[in-house]
C-alpha atoms as a PDB file:
ATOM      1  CA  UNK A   1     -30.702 -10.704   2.547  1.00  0.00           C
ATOM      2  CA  UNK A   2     -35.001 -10.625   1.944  1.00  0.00           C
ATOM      3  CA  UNK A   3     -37.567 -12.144   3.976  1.00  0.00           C
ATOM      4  CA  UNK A   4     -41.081 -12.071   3.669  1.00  0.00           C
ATOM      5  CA  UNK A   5     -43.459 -11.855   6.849  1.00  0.00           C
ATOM      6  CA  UNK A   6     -41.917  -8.660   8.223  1.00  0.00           C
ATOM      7  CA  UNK A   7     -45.048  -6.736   9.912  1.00  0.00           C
ATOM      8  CA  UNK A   8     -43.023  -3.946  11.583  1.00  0.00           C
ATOM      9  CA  UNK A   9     -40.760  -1.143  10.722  1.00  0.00           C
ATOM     10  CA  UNK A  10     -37.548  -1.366  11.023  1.00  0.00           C
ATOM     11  CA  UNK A  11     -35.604  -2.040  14.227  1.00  0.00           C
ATOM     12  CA  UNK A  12     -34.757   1.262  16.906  1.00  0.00           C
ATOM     13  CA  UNK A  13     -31.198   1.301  16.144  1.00  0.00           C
ATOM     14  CA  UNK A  14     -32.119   1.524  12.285  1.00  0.00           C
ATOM     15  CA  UNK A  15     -32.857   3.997   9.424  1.00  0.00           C
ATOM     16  CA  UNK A  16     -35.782   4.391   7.498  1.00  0.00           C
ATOM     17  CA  UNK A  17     -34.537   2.318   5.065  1.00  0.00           C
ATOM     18  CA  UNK A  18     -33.556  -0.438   7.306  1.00  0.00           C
ATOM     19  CA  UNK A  19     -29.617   0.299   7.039  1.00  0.00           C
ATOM     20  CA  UNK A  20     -27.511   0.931  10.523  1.00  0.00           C
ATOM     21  CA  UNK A  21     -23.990   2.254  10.689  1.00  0.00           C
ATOM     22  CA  UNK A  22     -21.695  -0.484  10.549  1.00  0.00           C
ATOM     23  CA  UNK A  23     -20.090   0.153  13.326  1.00  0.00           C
ATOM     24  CA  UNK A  24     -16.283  -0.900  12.165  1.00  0.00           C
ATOM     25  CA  UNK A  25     -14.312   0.252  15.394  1.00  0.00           C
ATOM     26  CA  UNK A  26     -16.614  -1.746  17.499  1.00  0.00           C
ATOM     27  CA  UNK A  27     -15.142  -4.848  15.936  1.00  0.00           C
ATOM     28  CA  UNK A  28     -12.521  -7.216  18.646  1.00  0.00           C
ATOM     29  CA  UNK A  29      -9.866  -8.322  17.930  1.00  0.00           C
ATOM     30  CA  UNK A  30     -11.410 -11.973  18.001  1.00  0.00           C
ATOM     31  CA  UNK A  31     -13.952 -11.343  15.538  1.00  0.00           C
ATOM     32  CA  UNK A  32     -11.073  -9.825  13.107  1.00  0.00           C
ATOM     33  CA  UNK A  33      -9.582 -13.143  13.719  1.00  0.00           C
ATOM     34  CA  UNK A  34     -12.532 -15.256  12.259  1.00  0.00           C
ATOM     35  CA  UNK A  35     -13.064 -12.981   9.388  1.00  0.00           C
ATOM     36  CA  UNK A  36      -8.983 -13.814   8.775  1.00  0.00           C
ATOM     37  CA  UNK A  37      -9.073 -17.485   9.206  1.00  0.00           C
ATOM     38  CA  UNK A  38     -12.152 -17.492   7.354  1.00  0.00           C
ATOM     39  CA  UNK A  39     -10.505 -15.734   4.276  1.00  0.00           C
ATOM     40  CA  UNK A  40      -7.479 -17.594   4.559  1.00  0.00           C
ATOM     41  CA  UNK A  41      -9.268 -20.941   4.229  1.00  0.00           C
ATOM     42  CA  UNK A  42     -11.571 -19.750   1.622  1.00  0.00           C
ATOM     43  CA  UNK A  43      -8.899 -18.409  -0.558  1.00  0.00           C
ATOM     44  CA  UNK A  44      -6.239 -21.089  -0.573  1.00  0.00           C
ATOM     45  CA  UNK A  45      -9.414 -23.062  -2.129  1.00  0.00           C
ATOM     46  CA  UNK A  46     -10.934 -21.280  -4.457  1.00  0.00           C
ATOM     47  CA  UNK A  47      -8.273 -20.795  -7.446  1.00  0.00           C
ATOM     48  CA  UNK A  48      -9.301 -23.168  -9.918  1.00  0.00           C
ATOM     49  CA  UNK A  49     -12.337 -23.383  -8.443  1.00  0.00           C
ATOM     50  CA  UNK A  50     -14.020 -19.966  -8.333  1.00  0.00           C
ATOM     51  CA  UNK A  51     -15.131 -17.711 -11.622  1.00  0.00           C
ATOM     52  CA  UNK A  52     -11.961 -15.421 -12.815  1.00  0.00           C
ATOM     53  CA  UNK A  53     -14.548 -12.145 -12.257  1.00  0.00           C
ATOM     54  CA  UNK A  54     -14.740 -13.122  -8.166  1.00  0.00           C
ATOM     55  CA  UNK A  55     -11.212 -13.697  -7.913  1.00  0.00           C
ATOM     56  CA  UNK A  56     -10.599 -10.154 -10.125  1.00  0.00           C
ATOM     57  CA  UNK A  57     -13.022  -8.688  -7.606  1.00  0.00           C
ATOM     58  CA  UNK A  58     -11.009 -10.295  -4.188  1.00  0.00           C
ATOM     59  CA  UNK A  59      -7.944  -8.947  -5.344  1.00  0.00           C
ATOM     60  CA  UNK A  60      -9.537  -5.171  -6.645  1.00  0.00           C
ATOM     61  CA  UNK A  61     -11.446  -4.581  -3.244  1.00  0.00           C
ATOM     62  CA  UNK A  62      -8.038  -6.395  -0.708  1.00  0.00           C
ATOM     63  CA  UNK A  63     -10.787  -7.735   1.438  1.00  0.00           C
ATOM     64  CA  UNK A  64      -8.347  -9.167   3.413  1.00  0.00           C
ATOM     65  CA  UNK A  65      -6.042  -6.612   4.935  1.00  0.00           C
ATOM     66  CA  UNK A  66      -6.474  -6.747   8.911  1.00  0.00           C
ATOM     67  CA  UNK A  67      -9.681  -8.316   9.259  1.00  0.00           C
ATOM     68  CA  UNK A  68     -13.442  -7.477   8.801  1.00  0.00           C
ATOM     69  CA  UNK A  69     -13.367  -4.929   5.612  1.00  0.00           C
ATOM     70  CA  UNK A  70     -14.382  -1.690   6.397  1.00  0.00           C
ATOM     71  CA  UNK A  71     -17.278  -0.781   4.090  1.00  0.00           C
ATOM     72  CA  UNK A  72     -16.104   3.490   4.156  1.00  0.00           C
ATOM     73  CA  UNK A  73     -12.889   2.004   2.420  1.00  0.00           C
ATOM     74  CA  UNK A  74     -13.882  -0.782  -0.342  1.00  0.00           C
ATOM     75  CA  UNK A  75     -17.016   1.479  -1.169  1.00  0.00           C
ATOM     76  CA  UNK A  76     -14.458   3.928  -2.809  1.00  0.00           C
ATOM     77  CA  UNK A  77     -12.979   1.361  -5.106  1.00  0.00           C
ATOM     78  CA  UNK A  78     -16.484  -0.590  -5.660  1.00  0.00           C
ATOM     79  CA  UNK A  79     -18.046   2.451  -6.490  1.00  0.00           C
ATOM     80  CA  UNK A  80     -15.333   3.956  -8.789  1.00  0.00           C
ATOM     81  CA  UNK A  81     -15.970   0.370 -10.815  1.00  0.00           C
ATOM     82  CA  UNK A  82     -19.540  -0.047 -10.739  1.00  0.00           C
ATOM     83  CA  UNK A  83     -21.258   2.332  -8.991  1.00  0.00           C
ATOM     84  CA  UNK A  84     -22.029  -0.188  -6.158  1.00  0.00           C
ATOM     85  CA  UNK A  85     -21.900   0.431  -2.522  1.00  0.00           C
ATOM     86  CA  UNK A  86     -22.333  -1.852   0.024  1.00  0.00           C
ATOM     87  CA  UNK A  87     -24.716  -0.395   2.890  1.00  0.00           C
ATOM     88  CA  UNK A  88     -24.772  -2.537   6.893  1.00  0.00           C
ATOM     89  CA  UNK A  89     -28.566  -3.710   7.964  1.00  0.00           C
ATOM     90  CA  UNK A  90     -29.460  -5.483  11.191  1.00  0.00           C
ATOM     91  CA  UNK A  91     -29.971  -8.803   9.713  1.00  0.00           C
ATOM     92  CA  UNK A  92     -32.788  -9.926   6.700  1.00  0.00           C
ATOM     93  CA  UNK A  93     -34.850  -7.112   5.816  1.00  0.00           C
ATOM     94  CA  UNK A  94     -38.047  -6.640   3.859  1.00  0.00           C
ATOM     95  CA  UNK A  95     -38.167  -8.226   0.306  1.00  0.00           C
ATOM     96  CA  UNK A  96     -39.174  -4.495  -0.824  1.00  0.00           C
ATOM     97  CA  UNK A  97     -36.529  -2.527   1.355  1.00  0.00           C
ATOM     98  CA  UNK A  98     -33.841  -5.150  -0.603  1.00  0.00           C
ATOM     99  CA  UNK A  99     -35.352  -5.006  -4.211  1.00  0.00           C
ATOM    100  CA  UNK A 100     -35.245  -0.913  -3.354  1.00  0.00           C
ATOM    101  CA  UNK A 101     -31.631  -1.404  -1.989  1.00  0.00           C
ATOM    102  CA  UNK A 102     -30.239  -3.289  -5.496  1.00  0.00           C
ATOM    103  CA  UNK A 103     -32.291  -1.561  -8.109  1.00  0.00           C
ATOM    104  CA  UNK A 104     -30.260   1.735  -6.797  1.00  0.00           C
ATOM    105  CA  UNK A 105     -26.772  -0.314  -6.773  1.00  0.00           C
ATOM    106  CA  UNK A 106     -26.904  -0.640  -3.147  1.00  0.00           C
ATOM    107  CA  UNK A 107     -25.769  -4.143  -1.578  1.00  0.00           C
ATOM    108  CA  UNK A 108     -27.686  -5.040   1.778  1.00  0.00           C
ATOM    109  CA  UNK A 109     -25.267  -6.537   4.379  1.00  0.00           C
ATOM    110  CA  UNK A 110     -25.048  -7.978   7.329  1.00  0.00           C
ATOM    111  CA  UNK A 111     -22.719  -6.752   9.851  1.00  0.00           C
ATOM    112  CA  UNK A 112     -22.354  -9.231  12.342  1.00  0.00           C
ATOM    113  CA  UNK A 113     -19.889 -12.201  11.901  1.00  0.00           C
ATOM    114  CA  UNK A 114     -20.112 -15.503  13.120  1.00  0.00           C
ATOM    115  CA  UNK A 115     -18.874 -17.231  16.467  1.00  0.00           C
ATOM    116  CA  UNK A 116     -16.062 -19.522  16.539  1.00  0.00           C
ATOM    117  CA  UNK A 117     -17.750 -22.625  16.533  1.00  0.00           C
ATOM    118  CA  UNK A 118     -20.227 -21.465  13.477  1.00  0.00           C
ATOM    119  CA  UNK A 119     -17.083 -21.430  10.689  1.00  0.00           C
ATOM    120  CA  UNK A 120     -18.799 -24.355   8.601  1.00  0.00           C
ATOM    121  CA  UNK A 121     -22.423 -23.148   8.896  1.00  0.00           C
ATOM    122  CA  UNK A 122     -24.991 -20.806  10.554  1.00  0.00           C
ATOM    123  CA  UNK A 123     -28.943 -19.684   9.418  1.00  0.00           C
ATOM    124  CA  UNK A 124     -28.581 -16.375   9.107  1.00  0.00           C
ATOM    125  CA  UNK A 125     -26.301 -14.772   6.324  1.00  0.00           C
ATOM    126  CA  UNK A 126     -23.327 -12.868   8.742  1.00  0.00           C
ATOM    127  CA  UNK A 127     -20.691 -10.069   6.900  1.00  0.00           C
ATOM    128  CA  UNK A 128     -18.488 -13.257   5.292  1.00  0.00           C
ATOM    129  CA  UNK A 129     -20.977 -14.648   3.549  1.00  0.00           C
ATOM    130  CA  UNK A 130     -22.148 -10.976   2.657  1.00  0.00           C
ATOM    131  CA  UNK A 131     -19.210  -9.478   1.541  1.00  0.00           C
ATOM    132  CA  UNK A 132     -16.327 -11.980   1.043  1.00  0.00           C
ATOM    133  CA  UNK A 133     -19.335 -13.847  -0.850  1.00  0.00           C
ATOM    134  CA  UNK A 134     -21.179 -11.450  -2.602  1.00  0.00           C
ATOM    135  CA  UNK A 135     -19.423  -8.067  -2.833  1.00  0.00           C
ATOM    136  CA  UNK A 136     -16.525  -9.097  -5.348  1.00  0.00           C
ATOM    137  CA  UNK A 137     -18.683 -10.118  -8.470  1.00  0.00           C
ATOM    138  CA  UNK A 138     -20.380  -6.572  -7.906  1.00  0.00           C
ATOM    139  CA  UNK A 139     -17.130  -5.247  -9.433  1.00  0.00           C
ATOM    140  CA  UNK A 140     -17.581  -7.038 -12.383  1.00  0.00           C
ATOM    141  CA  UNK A 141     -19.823  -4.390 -14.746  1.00  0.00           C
ATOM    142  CA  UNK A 142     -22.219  -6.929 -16.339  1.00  0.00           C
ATOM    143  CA  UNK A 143     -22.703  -8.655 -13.106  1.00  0.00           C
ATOM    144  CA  UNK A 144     -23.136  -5.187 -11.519  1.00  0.00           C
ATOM    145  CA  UNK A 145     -26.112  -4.757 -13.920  1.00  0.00           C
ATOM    146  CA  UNK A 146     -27.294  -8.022 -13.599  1.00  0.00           C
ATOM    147  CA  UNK A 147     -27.809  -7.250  -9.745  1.00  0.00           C
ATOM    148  CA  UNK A 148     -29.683  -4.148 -10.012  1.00  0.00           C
ATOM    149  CA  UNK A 149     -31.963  -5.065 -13.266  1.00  0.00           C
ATOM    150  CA  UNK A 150     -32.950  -8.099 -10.761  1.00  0.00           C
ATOM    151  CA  UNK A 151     -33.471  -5.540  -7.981  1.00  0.00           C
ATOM    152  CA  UNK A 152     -35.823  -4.086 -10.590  1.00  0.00           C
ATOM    153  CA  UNK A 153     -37.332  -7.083 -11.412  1.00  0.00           C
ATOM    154  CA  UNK A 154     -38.141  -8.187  -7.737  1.00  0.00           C
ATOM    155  CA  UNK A 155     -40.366  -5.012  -7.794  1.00  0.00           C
ATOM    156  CA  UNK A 156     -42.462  -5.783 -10.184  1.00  0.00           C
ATOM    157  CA  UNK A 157     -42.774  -9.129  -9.066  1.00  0.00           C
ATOM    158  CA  UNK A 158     -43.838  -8.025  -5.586  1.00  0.00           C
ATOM    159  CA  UNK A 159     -46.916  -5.917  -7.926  1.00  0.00           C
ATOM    160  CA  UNK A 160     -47.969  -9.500  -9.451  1.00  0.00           C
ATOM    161  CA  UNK A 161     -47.499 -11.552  -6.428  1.00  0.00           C
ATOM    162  CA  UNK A 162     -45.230 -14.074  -8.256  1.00  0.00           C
ATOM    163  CA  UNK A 163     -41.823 -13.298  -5.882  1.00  0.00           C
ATOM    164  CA  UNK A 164     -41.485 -17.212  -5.481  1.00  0.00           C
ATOM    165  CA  UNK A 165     -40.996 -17.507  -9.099  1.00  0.00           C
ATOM    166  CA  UNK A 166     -38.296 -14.671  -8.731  1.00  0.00           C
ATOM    167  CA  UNK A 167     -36.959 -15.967  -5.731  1.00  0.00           C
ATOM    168  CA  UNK A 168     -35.265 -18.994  -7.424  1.00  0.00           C
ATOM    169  CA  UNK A 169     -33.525 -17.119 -10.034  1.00  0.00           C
ATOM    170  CA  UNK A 170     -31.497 -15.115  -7.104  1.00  0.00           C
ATOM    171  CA  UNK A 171     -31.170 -18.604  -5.504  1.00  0.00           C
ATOM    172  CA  UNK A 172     -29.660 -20.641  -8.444  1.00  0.00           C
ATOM    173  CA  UNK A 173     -27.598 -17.716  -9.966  1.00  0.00           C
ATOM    174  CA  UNK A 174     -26.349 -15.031  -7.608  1.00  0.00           C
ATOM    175  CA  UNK A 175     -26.103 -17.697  -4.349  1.00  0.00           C
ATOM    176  CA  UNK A 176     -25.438 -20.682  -6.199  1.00  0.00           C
ATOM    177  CA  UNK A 177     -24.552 -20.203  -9.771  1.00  0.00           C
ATOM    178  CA  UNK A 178     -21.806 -21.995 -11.700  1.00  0.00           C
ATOM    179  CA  UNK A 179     -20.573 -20.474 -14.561  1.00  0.00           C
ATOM    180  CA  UNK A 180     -19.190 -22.762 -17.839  1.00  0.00           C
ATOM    181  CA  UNK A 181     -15.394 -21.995 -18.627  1.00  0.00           C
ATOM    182  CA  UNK A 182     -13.212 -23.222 -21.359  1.00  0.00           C
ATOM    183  CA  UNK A 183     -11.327 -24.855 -18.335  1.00  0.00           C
ATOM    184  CA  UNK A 184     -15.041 -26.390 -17.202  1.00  0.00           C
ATOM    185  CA  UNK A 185     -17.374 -24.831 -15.253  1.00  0.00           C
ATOM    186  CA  UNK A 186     -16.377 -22.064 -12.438  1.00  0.00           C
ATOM    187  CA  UNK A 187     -18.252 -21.133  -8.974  1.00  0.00           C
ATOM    188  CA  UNK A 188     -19.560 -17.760  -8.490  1.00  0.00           C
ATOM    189  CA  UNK A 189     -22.338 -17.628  -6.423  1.00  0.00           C
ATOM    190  CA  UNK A 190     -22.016 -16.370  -2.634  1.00  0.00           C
ATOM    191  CA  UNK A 191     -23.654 -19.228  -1.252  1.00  0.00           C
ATOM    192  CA  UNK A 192     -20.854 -21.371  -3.073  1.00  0.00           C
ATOM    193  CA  UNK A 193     -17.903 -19.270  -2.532  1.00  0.00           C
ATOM    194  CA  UNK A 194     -18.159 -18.331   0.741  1.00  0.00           C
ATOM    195  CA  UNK A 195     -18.522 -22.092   1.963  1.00  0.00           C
ATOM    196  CA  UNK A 196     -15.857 -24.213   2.194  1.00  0.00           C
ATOM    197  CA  UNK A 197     -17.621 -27.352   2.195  1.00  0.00           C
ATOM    198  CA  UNK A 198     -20.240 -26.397  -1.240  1.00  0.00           C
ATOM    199  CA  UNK A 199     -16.925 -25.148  -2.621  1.00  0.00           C
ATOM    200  CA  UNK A 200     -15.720 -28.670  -2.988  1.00  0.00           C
ATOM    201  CA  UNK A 201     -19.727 -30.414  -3.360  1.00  0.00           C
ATOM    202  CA  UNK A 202     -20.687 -27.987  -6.196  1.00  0.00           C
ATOM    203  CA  UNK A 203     -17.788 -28.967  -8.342  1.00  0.00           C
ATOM    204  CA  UNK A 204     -16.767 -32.113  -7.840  1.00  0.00           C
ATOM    205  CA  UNK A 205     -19.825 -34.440  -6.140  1.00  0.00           C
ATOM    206  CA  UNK A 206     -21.572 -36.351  -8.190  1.00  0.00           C
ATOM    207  CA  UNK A 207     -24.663 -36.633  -6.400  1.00  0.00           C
ATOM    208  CA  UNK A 208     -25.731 -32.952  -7.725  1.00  0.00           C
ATOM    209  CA  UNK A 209     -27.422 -32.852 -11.308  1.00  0.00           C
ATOM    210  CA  UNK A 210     -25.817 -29.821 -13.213  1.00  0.00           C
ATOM    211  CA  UNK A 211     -27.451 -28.390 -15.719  1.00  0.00           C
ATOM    212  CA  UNK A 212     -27.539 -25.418 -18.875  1.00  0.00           C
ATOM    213  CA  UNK A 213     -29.232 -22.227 -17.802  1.00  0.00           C
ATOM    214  CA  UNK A 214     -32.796 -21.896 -18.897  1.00  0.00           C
ATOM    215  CA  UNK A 215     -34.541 -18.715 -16.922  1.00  0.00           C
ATOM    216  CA  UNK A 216     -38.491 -20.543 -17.001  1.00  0.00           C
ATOM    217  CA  UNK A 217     -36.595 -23.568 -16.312  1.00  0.00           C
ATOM    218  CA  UNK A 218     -35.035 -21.943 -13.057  1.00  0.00           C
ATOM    219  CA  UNK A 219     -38.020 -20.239 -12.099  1.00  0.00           C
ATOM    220  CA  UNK A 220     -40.087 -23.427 -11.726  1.00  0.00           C
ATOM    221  CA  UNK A 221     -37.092 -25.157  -9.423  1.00  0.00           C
ATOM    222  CA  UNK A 222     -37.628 -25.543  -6.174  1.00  0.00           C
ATOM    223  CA  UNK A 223     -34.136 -25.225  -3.990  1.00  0.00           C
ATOM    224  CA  UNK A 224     -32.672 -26.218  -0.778  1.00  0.00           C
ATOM    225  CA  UNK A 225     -31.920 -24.110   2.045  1.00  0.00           C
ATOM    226  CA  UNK A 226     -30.727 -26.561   4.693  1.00  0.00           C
ATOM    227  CA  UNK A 227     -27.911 -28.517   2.849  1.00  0.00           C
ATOM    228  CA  UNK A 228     -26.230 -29.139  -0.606  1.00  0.00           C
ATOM    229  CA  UNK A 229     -27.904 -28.244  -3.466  1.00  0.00           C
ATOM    230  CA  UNK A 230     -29.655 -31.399  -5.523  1.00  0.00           C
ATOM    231  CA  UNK A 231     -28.919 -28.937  -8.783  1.00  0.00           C
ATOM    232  CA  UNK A 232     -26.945 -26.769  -9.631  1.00  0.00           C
ATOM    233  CA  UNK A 233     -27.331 -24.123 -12.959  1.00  0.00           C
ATOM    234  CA  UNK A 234     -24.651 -23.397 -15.648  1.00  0.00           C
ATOM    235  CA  UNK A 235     -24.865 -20.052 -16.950  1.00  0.00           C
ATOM    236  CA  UNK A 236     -22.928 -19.701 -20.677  1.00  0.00           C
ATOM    237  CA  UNK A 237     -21.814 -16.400 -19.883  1.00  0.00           C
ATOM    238  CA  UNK A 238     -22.299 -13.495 -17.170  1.00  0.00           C
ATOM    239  CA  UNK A 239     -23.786 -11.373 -20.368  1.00  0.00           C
ATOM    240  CA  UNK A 240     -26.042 -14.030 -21.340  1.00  0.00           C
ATOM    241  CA  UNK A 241     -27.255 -14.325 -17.830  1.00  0.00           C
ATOM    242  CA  UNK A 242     -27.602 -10.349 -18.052  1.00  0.00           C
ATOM    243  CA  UNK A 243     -29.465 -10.659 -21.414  1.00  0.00           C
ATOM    244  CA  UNK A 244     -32.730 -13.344 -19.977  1.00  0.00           C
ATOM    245  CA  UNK A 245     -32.968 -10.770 -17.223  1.00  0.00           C
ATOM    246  CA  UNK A 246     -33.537  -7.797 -19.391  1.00  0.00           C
ATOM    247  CA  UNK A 247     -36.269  -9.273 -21.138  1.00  0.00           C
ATOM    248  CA  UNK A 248     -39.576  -8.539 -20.138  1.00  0.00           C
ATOM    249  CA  UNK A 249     -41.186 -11.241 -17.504  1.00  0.00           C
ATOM    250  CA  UNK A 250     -44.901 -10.364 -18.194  1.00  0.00           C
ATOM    251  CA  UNK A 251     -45.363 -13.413 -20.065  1.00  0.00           C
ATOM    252  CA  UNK A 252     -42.931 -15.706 -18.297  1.00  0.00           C
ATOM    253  CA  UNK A 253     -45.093 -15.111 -15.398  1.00  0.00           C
ATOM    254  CA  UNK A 254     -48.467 -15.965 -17.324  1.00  0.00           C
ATOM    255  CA  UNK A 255     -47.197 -19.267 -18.597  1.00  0.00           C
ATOM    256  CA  UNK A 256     -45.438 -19.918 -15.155  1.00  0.00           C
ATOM    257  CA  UNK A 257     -48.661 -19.565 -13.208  1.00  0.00           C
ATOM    258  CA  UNK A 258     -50.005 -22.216 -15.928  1.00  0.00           C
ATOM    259  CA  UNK A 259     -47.090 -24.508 -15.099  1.00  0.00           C
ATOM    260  CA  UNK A 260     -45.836 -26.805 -12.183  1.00  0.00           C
ATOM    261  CA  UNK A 261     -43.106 -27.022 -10.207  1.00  0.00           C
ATOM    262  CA  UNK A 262     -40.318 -28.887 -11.166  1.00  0.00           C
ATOM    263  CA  UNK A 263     -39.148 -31.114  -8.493  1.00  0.00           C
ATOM    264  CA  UNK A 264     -35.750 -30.493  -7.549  1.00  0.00           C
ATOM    265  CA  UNK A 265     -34.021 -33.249  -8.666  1.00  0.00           C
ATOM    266  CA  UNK A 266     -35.842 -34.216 -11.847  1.00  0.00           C
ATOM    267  CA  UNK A 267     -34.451 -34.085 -15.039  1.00  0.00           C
ATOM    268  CA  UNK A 268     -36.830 -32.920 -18.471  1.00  0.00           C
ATOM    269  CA  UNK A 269     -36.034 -33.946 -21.840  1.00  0.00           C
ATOM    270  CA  UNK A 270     -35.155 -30.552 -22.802  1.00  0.00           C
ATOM    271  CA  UNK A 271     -32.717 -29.973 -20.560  1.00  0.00           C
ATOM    272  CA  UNK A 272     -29.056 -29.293 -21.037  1.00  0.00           C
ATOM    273  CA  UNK A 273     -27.275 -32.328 -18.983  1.00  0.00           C
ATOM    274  CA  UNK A 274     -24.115 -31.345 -18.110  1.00  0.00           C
ATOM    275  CA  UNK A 275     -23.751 -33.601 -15.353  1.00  0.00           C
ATOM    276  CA  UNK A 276     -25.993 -36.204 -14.503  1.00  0.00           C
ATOM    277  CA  UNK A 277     -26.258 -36.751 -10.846  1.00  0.00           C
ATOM    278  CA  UNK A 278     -26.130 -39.600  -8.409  1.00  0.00           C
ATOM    279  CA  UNK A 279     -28.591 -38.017  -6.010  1.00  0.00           C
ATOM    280  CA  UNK A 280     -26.846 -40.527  -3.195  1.00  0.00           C
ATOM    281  CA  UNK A 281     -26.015 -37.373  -1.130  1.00  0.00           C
ATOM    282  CA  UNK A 282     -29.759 -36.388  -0.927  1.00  0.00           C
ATOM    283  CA  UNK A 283     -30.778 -40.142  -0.424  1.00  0.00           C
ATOM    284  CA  UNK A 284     -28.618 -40.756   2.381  1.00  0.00           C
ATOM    285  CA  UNK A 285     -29.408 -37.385   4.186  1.00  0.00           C
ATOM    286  CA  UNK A 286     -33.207 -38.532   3.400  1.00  0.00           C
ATOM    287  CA  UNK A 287     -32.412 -41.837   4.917  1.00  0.00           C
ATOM    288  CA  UNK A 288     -30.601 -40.652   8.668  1.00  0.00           C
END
């Protein structure tokens, strides 16, 4: 929930530090509905599908109950877990108001859901893909720290000017990270979980290269943000992911401003192949 290019303060109707009340009573009945049909769908899907720490994190938080959660209610249980809370903004918010926000175990969300006619898609992040998406691996205590050492991280990238580099790692782990299983590899990210459609192309498409997590490898990756993903990232383990992130990034960033991008779909010598990819999704899409 960053953006760059934000030359104001934050909106009338917000604090400070960009967050609003969310405003749960305000909610119709309609919009409950859409959250509900959107959890329903997403749900029946996911078992066998999503990582076992998302699907722990569904059933501690019962985001389902009558509709849009209230955040007053699962911050109780989130925090009791992990000392998260989940906080409502007006919509993307400065890349240092959200690297403030996560390094103090606070989740930015959006409070606005979708129309009817947006289930399958829409630009802006709304309160599904916010919560239902994101909110359930915060319960998990080494993803919980994983979250806010990034948070960390993302200031001290601001200081160097390298968020780009930084910006991938969020894109390829916490949006669209797969994570290997002894049952073969599981979805976690929000980007992934909360989409019906990627929940199906991550795992079982073979146009998508997936590969073995390597953090300089990541952070030279471009991504997409208007379709599928041409690769996706297999992390071993949620600790190991929490272990590359702890290191320090001084020098990652010197040899990374030394090194090029790696185009999206290529594949390096040294990488891990766990699946290598047709790219005829990308092609065709290219092609219309």
């Amino acid at each position: 929930m960053s953006a760059d290019g934000f030359t104001n303060g934050p909106p009338a109707e917000a604090r400070p530090d960009w967050t609003i009340d969310q405003g749960w009573p305000d909610y119709t009945a309609a919009e409950h509905q859409i959250w509900i049909t959107l959890y329903e769908r997403q749900t029946a899907l996911l078992p066998g599908r999503a990582a076992e720490p998302f699907l722990r994190g569904l059933e501690a938080l019962d985001l389902h109950r009558s509709g849009i959660p209230d955040f007053a209610r699962i911050n109780v249980e989130l925090n009791r877990l992990t000392g998260w809370s989940v906080v409502a903004v007006p919509g993307l918010v400065p890349d240092e108001v959200f690297f403030d926000h996560l390094a103090n175990r606070r989740f930015p969300a959006g409070q606005f859901i979708r129309k009817p006619d947006e289930l399958d898609y829409l630009q802006e992040p709304d309160i599904f893909h916010d919560v239902f998406g994101h909110v359930p691996m915060l319960t998990d205590p080494v993803f919980a720290d994983y979250m806010a050492a990034y948070g960390r991280g993302g200031q001290r990238a601001t200081q160097r000017g390298q968020l780009a580099n930084l910006a991938r790692l969020y894109w390829y782990t916490v949006e669209f990270g797969l994570l290997q299983t002894p049952q073969g590899a599981r979805i976690y990210g929000a980007g992934i979980v909360s989409s019906h459609a990627e929940s199906i192309f991550a795992l079982d498409n073979p146009s998508p290269n997936r590969l073995g997590f390597d953090l300089e490898r990541v952070m030279r990756t471009p991504y997409r943000i208007d379709d599928f993903q041409q690769v996706y990232f297999v992390i071993p383990s949620l600790q190991a992911l929490l272990d590359a992130t702890l290191q320090d990034f001084g020098a990652i960033y010197d040899r990374l401003e030394q090194a090029r991008d790696i185009p999206i779909a290529e594949i390096l010598p040294t990488d891990e192949v766990l699946t290598r990819g047709t790219q005829d999704y990308a092609a065709a899409r290219a092609a219309q």
